[in-house]
N, C-alpha and C. Protein backbone atom coordinates (compact mmCIF):
# COMPACT_ATOMS: atom_id res chain seq x y z
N UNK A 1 -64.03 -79.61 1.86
CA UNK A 1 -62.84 -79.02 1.27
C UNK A 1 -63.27 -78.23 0.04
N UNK A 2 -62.79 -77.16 0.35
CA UNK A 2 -63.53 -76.06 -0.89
C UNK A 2 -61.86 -75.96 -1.91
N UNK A 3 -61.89 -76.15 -2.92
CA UNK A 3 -61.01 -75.76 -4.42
C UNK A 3 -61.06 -74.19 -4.69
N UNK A 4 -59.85 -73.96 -5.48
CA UNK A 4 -60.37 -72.64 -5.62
C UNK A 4 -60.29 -72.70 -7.17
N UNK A 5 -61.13 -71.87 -7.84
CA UNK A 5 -61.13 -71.72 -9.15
C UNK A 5 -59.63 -70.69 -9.75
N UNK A 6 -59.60 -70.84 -11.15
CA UNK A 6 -58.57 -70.23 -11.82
C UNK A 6 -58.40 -68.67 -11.53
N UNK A 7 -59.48 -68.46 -11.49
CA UNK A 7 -59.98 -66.75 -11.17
C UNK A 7 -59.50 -66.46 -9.72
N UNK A 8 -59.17 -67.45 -8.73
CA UNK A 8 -59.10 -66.73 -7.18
C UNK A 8 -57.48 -67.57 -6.82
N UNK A 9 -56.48 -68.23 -7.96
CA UNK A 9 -55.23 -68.18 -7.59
C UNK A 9 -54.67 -67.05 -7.87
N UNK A 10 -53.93 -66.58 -6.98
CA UNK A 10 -53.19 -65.84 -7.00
C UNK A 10 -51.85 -65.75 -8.43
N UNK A 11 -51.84 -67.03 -8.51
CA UNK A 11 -50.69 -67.05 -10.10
C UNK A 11 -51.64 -66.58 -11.39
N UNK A 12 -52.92 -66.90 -11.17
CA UNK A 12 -53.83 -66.58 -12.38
C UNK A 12 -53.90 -65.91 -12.46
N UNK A 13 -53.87 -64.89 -11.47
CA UNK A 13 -54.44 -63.19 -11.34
C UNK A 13 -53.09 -62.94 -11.86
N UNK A 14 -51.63 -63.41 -11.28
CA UNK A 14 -50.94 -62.50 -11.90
C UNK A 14 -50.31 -62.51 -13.29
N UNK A 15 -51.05 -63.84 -13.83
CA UNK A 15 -50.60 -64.53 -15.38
C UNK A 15 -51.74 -63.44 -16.69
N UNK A 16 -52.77 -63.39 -15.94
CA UNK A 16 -54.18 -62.68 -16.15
C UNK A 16 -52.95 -60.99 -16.48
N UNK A 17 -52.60 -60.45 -15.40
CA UNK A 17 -52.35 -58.70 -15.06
C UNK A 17 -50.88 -58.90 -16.10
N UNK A 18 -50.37 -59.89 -16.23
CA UNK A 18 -48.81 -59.82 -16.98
C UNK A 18 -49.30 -59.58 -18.36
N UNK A 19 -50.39 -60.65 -18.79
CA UNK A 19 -50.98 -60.66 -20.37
C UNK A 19 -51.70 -59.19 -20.68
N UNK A 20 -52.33 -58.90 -19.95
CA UNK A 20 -53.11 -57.47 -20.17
C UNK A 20 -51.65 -56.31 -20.47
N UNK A 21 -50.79 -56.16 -19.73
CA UNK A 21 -50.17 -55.40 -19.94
C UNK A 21 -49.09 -55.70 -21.34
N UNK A 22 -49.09 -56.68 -21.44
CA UNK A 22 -48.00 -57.17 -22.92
C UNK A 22 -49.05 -56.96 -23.62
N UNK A 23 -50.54 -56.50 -23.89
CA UNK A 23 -51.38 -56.33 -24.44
C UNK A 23 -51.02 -55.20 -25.18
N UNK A 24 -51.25 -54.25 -23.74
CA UNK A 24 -51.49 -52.99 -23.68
C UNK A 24 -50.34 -52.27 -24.22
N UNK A 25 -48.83 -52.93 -24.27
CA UNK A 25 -47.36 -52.35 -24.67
C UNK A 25 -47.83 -52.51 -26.21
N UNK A 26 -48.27 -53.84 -26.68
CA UNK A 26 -48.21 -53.87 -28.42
C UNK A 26 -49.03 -52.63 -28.97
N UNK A 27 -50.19 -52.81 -28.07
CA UNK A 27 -51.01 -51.66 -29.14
C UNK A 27 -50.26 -49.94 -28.44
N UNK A 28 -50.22 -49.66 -27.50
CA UNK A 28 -49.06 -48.59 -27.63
C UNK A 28 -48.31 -48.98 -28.47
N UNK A 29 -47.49 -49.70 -28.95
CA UNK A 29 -45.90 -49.64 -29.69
C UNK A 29 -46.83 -49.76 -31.12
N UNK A 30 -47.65 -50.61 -31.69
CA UNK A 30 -48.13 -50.06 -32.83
C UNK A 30 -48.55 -48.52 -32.88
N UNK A 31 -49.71 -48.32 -32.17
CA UNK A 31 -49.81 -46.73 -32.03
C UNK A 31 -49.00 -45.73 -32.35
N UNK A 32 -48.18 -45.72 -31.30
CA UNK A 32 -46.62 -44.45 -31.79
C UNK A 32 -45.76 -44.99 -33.32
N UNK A 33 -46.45 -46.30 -33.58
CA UNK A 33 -45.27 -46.33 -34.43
C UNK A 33 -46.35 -45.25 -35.86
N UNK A 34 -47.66 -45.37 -35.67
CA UNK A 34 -48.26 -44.88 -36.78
C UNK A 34 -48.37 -43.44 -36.84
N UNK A 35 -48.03 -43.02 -35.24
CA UNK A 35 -47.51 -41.97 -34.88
C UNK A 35 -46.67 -41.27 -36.03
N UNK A 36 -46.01 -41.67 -35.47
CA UNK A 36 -44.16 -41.31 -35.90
C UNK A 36 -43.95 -41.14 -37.66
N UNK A 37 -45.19 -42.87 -38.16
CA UNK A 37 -44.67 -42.66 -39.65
C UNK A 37 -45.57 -40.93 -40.25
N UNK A 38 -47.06 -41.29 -39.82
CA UNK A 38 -47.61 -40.19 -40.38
C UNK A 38 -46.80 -39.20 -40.02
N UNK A 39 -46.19 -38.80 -39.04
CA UNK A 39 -45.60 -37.37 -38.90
C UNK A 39 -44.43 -37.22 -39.63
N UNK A 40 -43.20 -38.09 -39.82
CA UNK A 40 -42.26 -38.21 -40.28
C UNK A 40 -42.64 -37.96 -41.97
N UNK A 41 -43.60 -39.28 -42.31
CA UNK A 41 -44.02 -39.13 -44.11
C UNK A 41 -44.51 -38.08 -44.61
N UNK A 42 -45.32 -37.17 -44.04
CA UNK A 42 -46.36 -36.01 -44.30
C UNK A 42 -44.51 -34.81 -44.36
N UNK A 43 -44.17 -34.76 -43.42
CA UNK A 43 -43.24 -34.00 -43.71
C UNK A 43 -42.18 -34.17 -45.23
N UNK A 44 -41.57 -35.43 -44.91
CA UNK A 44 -40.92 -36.19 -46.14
C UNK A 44 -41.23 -35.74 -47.34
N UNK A 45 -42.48 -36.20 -48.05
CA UNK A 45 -43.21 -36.00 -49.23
C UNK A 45 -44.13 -35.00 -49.46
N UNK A 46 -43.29 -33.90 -48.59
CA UNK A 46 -43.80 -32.36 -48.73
C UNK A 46 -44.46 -31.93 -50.06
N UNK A 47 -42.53 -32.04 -50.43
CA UNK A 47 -42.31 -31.49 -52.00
C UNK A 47 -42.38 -32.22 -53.14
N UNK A 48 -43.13 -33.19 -52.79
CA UNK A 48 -44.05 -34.16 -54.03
C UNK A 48 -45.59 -34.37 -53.55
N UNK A 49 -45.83 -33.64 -52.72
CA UNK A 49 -47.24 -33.34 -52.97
C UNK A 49 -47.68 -32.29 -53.15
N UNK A 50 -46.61 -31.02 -53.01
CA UNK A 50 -47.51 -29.48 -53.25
C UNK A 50 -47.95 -29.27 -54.57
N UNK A 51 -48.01 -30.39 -55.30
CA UNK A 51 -48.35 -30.07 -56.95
C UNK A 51 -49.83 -30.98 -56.81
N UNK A 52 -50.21 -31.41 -55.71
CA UNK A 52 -51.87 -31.75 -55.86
C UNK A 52 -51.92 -31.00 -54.54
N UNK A 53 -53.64 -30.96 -55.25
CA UNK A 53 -54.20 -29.78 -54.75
C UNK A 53 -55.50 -30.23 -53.73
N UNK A 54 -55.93 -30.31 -52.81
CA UNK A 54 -57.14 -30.75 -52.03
C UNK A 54 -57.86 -29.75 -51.40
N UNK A 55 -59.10 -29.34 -52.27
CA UNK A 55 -60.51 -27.64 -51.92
C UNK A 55 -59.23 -26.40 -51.87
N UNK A 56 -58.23 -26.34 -53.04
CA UNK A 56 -57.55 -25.54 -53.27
C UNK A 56 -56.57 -25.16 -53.06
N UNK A 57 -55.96 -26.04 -51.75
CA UNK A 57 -54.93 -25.89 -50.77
C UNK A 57 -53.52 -27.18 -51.13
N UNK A 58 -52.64 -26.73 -51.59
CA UNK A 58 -51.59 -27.44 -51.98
C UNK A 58 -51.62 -29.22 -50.48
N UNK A 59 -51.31 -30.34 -51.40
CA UNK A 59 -52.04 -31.25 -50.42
C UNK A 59 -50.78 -31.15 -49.34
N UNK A 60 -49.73 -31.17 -49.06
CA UNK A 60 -48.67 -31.12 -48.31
C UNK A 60 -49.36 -29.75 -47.01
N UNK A 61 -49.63 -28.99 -47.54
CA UNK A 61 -50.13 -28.31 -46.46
C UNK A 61 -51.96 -27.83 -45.78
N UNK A 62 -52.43 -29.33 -46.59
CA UNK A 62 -53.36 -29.91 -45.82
C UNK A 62 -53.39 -30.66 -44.73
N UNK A 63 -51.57 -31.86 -45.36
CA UNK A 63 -51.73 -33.00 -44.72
C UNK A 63 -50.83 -32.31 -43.35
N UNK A 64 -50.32 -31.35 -43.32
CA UNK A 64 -49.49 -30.81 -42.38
C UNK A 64 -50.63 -30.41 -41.28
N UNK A 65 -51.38 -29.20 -41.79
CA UNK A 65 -52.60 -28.29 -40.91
C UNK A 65 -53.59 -29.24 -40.51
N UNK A 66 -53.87 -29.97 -41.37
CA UNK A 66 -55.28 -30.86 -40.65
C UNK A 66 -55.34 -32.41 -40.78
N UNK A 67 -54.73 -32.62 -41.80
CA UNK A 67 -54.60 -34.27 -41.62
C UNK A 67 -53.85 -35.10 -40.64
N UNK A 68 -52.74 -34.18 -40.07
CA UNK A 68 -52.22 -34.98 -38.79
C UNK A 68 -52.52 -35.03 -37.64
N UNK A 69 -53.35 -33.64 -37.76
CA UNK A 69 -54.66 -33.54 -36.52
C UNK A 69 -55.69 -34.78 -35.98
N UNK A 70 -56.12 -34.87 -37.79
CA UNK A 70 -57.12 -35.93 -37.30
C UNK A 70 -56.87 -37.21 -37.31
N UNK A 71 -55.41 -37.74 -37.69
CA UNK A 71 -54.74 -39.17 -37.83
C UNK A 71 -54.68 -38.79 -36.23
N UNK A 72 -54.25 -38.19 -35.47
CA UNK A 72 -54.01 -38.28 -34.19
C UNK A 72 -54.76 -38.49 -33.59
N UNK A 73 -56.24 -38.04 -33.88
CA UNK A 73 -57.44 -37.93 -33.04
C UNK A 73 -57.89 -39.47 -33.32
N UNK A 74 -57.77 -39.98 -34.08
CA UNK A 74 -58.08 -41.13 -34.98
C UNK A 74 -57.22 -42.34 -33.63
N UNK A 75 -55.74 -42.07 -33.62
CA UNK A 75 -54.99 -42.54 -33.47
C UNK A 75 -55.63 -42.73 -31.86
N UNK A 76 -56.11 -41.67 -30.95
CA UNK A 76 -56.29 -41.68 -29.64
C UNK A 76 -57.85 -42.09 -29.14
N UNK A 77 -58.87 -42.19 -30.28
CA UNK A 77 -59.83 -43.06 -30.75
C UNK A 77 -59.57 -44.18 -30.72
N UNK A 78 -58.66 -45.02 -31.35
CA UNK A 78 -58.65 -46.15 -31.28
C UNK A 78 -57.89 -47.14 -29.97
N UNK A 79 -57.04 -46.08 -29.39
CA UNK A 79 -56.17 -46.17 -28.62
C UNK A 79 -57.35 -46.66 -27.25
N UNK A 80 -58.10 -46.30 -27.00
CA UNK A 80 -59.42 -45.53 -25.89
C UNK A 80 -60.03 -47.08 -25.91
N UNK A 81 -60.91 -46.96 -27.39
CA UNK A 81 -61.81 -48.27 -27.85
C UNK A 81 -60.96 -49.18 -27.28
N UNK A 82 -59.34 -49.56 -28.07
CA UNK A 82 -58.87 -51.00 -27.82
C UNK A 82 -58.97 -51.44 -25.99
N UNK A 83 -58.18 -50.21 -25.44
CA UNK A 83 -58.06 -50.32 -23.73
C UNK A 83 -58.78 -50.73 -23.30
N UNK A 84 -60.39 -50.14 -23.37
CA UNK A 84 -61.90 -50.60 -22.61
C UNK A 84 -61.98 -52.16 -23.50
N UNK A 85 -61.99 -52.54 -24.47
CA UNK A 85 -62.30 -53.80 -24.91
C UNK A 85 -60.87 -54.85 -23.67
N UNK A 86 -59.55 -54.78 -23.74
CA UNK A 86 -58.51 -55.14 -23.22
C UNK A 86 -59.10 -55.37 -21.42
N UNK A 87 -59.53 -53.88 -21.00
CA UNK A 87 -59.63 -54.00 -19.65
C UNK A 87 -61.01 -54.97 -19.34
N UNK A 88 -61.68 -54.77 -20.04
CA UNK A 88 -63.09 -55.80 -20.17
C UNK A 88 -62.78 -57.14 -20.12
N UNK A 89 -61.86 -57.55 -20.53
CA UNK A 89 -61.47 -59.08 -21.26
C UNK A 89 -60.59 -59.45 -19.91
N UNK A 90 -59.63 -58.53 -19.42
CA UNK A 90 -58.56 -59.05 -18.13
C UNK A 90 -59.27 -58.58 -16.74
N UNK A 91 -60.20 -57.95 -16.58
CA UNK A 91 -60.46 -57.21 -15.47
C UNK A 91 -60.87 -58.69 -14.38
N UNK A 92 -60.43 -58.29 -13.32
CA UNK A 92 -60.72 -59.30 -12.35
C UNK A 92 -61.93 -59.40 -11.65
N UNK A 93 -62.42 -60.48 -11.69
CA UNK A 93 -64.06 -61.18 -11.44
C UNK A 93 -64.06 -61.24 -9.95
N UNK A 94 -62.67 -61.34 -9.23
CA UNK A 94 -63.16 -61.04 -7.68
C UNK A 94 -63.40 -59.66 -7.40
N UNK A 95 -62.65 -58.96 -7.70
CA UNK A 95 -63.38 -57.51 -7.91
C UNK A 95 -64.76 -56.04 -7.64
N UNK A 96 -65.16 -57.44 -9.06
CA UNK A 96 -66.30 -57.17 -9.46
C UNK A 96 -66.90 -57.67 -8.47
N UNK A 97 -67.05 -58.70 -7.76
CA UNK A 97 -68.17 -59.26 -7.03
C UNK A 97 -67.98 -58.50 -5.48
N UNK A 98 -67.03 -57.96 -5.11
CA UNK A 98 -66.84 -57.08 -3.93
C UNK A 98 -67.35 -56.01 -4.06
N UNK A 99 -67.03 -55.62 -5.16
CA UNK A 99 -68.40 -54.29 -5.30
C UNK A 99 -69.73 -54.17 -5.21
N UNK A 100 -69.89 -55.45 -5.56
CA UNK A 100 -71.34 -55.15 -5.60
C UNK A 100 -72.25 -55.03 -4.26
């Protein structure tokens, strides 16, 4: 009589695929939310930052032209990293061994 391990019930796999994705919703819903503030704040505090200045350029229309550029790039950087660490951690071990 062969047992089956945690990895080859079928409830595990789908307790395993439910957690990955409630994973995957938080760090989306953090994400957009840092989204949303940088874009929303940078606009906001326009006109209390055009009186500093960053390599000459009033900072409000730094943080407009290039700083939300790279909070985004930042933002879809980390977005990338977390997924592959997430899919690494839930990915299914029967799977893997059919492939090979």
């Amino acid at each position: 009589m062969t047992t089956k391990t945690d990895e080859q019930r079928p409830g595990a796999q789908a307790a395993r695929h439910a957690m990955h994705w409630k994973k995957t919703r938080e760090v989306t819903y953090l994400l957009l939310s840092i989204w949303l503030l940088t874009g929303f704040l940078s606009i906001f505090f326009a006109r209390e930052l055009h009186d500093l200045s960053l390599l000459g350029w009033p900072l409000s229309f730094y943080l407009a032209a290039q700083g939300s550029a790279l909070i985004y790039l930042a933002i879809i950087a980390c977005y990338a990293w977390r997924m592959r660490r997430l899919d690494l951690q839930y990915r299914d071990p029967d799977r893997d061994r059919n492939q090979t």
